[in-house]
Protein backbone atom coordinates (compact mmCIF):
# COMPACT_ATOMS: atom_id res chain seq x y z
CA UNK A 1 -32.99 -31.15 116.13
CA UNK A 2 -34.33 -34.02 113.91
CA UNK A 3 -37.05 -31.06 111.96
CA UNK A 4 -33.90 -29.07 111.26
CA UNK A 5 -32.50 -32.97 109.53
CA UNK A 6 -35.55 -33.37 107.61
CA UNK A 7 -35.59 -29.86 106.48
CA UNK A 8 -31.90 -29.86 105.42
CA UNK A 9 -32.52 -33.18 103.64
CA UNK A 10 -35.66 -32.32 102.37
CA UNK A 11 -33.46 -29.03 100.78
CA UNK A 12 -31.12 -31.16 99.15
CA UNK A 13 -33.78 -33.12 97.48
CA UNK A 14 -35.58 -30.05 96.34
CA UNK A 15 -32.28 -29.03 94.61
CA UNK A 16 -31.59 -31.66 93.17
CA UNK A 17 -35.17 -32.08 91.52
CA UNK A 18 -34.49 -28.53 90.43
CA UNK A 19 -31.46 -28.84 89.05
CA UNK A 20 -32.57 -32.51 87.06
CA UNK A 21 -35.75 -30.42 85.35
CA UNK A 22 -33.50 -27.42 84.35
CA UNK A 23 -31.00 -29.76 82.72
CA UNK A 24 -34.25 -31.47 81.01
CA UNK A 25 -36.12 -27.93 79.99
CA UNK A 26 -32.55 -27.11 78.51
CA UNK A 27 -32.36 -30.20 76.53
CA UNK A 28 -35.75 -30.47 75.56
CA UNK A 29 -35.00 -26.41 74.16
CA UNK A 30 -31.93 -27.82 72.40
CA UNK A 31 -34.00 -30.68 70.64
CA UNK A 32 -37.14 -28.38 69.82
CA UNK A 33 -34.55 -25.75 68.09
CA UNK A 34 -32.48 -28.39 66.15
CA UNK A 35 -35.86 -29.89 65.22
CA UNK A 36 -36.88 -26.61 63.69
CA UNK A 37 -33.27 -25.83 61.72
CA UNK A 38 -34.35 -28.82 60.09
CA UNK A 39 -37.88 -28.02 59.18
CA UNK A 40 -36.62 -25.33 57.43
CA UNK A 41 -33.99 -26.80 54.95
CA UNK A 42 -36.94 -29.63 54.86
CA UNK A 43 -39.67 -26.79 53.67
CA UNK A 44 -36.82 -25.40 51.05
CA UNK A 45 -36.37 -29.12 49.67
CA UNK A 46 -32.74 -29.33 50.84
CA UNK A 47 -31.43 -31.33 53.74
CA UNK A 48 -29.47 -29.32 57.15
CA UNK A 49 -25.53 -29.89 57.26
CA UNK A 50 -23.12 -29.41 60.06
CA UNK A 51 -19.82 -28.49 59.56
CA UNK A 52 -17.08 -26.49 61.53
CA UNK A 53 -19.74 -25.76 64.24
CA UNK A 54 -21.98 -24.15 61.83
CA UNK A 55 -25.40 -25.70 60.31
CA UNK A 56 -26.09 -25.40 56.63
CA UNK A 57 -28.31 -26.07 54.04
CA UNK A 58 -27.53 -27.59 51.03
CA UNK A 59 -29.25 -29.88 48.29
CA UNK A 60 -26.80 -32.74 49.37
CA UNK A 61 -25.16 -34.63 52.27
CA UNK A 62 -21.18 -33.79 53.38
CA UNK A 63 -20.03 -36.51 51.57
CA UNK A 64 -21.83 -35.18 48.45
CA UNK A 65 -20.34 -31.64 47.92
């Protein structure tokens, strides 16, 4: 009976690593495309904008247009 525990626990712990590295890959994906959204208004000479859910670019900030 106690090899069935340490299997169940050792399950839980396996999801839950799991799950903590997706959520990290994701993140890390989120940061490596906002990073590049950026590059490209850099290489352009303009600077990237957010508004209304949407990114922009544009030569100034949001307070500037």
């Amino acid at each position: 009976m106690s090899g069935n525990k340490a299997f169940t626990v050792l399950k839980r712990y396996s999801a839950a690593a799991l799950a903590l590295y997706v959520f990290l890959y994701v993140g890390s994906c989120a940061q490596q495309l906002d990073e590049a959204r950026e590059n490209a208004c850099k290489e352009k000479g303009m600077v990237l904008v957010t508004a209304r859910g949407k990114d922009y670019c544009t030569y100034g900030t949001r307070d500037g247009l």
